[in-house]
C-alpha atoms as a PDB file:
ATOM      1  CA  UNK A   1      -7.178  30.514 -42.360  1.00  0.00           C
ATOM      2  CA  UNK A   2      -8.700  32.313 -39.302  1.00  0.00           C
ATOM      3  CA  UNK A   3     -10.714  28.532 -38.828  1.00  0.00           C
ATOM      4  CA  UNK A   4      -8.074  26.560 -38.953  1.00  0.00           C
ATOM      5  CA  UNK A   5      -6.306  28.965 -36.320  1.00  0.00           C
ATOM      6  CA  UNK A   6      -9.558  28.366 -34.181  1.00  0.00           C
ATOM      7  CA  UNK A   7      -9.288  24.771 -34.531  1.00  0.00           C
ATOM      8  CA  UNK A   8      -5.941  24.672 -33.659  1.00  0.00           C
ATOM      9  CA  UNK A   9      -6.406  26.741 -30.210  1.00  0.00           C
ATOM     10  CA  UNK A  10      -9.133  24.574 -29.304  1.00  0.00           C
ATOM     11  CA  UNK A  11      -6.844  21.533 -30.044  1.00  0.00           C
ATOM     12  CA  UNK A  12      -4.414  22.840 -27.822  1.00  0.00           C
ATOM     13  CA  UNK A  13      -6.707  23.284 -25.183  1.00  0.00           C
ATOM     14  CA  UNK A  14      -8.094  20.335 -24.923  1.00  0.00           C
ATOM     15  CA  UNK A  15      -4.934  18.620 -24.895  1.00  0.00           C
ATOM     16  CA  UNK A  16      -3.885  20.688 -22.428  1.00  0.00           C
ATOM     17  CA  UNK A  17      -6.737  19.583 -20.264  1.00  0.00           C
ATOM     18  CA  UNK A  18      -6.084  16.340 -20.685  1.00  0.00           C
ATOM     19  CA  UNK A  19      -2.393  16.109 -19.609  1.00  0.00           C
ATOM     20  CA  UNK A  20      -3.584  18.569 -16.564  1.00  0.00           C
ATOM     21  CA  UNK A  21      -6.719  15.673 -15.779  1.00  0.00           C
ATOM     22  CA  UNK A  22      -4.277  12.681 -15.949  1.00  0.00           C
ATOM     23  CA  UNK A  23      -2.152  14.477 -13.914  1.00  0.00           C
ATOM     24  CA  UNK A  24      -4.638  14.713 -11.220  1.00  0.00           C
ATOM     25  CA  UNK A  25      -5.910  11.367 -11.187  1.00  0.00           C
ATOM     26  CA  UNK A  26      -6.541   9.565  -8.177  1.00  0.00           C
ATOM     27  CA  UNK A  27      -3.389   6.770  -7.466  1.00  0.00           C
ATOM     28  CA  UNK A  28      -2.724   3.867  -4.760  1.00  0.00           C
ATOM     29  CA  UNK A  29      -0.271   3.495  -2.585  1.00  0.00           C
ATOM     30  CA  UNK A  30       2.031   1.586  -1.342  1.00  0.00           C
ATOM     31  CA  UNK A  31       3.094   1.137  -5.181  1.00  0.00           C
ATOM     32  CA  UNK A  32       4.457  -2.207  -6.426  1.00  0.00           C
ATOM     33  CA  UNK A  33       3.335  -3.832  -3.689  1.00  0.00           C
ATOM     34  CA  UNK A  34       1.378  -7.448  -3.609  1.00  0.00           C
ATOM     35  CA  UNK A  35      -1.755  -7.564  -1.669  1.00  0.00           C
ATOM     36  CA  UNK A  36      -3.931  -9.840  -1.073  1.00  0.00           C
ATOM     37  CA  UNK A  37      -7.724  -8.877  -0.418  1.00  0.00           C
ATOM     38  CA  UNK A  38      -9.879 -11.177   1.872  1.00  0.00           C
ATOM     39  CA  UNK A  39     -13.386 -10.954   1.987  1.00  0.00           C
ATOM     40  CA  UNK A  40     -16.948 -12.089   1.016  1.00  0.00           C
ATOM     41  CA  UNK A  41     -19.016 -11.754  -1.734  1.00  0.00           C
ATOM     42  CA  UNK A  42     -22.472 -12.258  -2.559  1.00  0.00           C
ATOM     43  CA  UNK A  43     -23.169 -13.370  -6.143  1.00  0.00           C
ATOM     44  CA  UNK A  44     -26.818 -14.254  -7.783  1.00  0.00           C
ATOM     45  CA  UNK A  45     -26.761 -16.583 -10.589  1.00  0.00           C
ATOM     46  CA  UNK A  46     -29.060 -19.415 -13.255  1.00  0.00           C
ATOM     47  CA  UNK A  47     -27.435 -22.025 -10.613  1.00  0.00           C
ATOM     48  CA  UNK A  48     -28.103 -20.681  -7.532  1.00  0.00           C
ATOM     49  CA  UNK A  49     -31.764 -19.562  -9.308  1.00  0.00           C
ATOM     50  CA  UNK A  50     -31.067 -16.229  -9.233  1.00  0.00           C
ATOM     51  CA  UNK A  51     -30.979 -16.412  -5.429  1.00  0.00           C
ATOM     52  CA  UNK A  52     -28.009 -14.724  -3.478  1.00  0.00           C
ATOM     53  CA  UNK A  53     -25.140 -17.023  -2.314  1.00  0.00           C
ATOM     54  CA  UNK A  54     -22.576 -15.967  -0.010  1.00  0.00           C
ATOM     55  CA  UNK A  55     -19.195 -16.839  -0.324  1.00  0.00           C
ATOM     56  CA  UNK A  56     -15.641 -16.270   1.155  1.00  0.00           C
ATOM     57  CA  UNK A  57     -13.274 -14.567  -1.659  1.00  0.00           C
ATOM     58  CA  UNK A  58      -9.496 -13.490  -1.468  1.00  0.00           C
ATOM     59  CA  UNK A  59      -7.830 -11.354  -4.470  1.00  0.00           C
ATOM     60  CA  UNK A  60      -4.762 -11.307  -4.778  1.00  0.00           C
ATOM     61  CA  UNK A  61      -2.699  -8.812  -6.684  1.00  0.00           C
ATOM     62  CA  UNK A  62       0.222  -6.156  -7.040  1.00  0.00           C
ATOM     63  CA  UNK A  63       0.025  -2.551  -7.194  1.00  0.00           C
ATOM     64  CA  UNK A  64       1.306  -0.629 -10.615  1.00  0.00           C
ATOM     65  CA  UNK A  65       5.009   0.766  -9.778  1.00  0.00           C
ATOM     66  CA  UNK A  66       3.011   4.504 -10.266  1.00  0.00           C
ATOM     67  CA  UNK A  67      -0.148   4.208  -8.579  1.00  0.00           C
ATOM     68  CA  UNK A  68      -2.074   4.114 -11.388  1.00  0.00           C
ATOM     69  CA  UNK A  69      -4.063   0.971 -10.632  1.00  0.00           C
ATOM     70  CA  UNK A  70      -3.543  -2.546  -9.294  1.00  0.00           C
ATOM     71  CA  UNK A  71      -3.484  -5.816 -11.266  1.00  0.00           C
ATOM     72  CA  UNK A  72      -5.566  -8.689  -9.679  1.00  0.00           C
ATOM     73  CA  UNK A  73      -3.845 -11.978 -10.563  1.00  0.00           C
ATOM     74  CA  UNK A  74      -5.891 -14.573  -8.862  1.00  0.00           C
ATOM     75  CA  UNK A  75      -8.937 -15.142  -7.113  1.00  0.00           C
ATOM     76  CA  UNK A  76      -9.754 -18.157  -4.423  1.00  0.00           C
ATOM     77  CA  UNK A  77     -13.644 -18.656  -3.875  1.00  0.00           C
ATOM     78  CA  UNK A  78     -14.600 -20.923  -0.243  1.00  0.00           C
ATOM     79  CA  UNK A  79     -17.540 -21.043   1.773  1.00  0.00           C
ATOM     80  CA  UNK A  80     -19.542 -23.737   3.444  1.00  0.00           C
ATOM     81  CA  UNK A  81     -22.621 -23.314   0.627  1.00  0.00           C
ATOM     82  CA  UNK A  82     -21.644 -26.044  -2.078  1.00  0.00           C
ATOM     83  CA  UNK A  83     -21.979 -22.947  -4.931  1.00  0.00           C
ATOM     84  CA  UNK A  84     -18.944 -21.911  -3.459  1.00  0.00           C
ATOM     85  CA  UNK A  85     -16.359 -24.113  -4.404  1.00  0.00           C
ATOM     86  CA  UNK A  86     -17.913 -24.282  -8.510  1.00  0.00           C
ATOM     87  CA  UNK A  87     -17.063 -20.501  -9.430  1.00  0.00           C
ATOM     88  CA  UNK A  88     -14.155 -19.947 -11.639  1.00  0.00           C
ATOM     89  CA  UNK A  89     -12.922 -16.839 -12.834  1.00  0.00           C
ATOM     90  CA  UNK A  90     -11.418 -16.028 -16.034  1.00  0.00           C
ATOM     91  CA  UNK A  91      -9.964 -13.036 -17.956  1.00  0.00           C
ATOM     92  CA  UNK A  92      -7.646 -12.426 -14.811  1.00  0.00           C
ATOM     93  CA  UNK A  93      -6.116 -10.298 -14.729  1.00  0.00           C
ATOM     94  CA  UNK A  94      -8.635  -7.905 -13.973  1.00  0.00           C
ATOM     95  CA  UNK A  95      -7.330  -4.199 -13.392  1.00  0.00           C
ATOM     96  CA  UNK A  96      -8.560  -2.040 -10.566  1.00  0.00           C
ATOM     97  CA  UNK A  97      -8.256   1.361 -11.317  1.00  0.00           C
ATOM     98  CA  UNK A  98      -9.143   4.693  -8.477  1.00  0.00           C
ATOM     99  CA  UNK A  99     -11.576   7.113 -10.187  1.00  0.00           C
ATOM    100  CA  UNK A 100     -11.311   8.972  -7.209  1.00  0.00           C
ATOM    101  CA  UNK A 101     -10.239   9.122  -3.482  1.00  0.00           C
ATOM    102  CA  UNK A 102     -13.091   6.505  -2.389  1.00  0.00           C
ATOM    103  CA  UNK A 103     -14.152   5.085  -5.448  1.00  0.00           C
ATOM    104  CA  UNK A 104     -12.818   2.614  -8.439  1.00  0.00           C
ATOM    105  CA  UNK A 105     -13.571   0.319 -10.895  1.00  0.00           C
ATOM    106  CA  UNK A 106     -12.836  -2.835 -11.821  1.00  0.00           C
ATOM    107  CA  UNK A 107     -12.499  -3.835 -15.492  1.00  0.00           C
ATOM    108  CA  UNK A 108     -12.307  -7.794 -17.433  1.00  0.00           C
ATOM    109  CA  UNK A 109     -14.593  -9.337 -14.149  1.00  0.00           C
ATOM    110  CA  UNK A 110     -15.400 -12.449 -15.336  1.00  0.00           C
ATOM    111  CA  UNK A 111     -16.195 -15.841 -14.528  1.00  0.00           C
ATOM    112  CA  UNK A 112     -18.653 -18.457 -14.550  1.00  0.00           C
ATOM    113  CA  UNK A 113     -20.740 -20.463 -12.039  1.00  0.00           C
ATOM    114  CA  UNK A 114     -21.703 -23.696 -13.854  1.00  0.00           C
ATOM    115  CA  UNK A 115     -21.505 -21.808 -17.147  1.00  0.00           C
ATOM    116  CA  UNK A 116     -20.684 -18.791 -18.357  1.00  0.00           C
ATOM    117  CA  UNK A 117     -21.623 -15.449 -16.433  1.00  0.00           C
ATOM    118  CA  UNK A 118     -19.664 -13.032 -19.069  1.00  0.00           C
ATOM    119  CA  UNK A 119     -17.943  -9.721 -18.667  1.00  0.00           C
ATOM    120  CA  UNK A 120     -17.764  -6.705 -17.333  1.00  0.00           C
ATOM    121  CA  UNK A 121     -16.530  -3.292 -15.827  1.00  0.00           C
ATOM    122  CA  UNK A 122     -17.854  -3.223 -11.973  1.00  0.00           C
ATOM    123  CA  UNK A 123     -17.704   0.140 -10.051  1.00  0.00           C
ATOM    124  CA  UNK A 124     -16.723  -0.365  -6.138  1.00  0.00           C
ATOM    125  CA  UNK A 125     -16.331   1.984  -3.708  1.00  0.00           C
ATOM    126  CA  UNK A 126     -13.518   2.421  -1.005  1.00  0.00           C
ATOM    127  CA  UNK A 127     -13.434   3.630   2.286  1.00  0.00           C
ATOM    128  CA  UNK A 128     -12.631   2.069   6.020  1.00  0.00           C
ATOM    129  CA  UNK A 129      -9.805   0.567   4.665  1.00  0.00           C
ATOM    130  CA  UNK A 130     -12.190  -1.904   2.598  1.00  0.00           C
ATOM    131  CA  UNK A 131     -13.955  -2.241  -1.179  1.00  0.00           C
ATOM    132  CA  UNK A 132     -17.202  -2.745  -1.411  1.00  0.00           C
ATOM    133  CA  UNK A 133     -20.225  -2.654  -4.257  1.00  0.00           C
ATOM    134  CA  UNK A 134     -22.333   0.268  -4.157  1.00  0.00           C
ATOM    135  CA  UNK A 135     -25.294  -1.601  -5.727  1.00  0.00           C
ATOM    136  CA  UNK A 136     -25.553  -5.019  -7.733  1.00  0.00           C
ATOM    137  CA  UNK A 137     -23.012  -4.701 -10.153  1.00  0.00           C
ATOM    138  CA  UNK A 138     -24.158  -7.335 -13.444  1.00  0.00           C
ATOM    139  CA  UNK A 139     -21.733  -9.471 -14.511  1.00  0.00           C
ATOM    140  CA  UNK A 140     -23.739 -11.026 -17.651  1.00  0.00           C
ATOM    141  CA  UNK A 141     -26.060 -12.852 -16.559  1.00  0.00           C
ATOM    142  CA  UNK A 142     -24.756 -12.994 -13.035  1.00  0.00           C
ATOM    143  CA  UNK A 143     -25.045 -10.420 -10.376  1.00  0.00           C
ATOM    144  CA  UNK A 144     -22.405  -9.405  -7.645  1.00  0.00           C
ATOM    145  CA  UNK A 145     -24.881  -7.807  -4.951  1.00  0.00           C
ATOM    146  CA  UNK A 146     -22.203  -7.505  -2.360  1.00  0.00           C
ATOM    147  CA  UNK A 147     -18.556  -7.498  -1.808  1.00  0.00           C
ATOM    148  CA  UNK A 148     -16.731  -6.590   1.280  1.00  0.00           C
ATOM    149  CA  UNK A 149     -12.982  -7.154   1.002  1.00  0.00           C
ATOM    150  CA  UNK A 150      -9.988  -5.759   3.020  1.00  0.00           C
ATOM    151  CA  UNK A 151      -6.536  -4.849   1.059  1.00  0.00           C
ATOM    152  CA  UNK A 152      -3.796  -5.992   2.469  1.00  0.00           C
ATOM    153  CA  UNK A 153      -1.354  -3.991   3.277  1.00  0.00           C
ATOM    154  CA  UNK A 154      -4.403  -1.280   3.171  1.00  0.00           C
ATOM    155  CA  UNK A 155      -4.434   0.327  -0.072  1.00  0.00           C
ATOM    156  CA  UNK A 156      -4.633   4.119   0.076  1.00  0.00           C
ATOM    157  CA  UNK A 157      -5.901   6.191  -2.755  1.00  0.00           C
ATOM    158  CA  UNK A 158      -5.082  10.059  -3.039  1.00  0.00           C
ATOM    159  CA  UNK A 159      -5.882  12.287  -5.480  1.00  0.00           C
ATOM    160  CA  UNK A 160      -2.898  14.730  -6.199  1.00  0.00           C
END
């Protein structure tokens, strides 16, 4: 009886935890609000040869009515490099979620560049009012080695 007791505290606790840890997650503001992100990004692929290409790239989104992430719904690729207009993205839409005051991830990136790059969770960082890649982020077998894009209205993530 005296275990079961035990296990029961210990449920509690970490329960308790975990309400207290969601409370305090990080959350963006303004909240359901559409944004649109313009930018560049950098992207390595089989048909660029694994050699970097450079590309214009807006998002373009809305913000979750609590904060809790934003949903991006499209995403227009440009550039004067003829890569650039054969990317197409699929899975949107991706979610963008703040893991903490200047940092986030991005989950269901995919898309393909001739064929099919796969999927994946990236991490980004965020700071100066813009989200970036802290490193090459895979993608399958594609590579995002750069991304420098500018919310708009500028997002801005607190942690309560």
């Amino acid at each position: 009886m005296k275990g079961i007791k035990t296990l029961v505290s210990f449920t509690a606790i970490a329960v308790c935890l975990g309400a207290a840890s969601m409370v305090n997650a990080a959350t963006i503001t303004p909240v359901n609000t559409t944004f649109s992100a313009p930018g560049t990004i950098t992207v390595k692929s089989p048909a660029s040869f694994n050699l970097p290409v450079t590309c214009n790239i807006t998002f373009t989104g809305k913000t979750a009515v609590d904060g809790s992430s934003a949903s991006i719904t499209a995403a227009t690729v440009s550039g004067s490099n003829s890569l650039c207009g054969v990317p197409v993205m699929q899975n949107l839409p991706w979610t963008l979620t703040p893991t903490s005051t200047s940092t986030a991830t991005v989950a269901g990136v995919s898309f393909s560049v001739i064929s099919n790059c796969g999927t994946a969770t990236i991490n980004t960082n965020y700071g100066g009012g813009a989200l970036t890649v802290p490193s090459a982020q895979a993608v399958g077998s594609c590579s995002i080695t750069a991304l420098n894009v500018a919310p708009s209205p500028t997002f801005v993530i607190t942690n309560p």
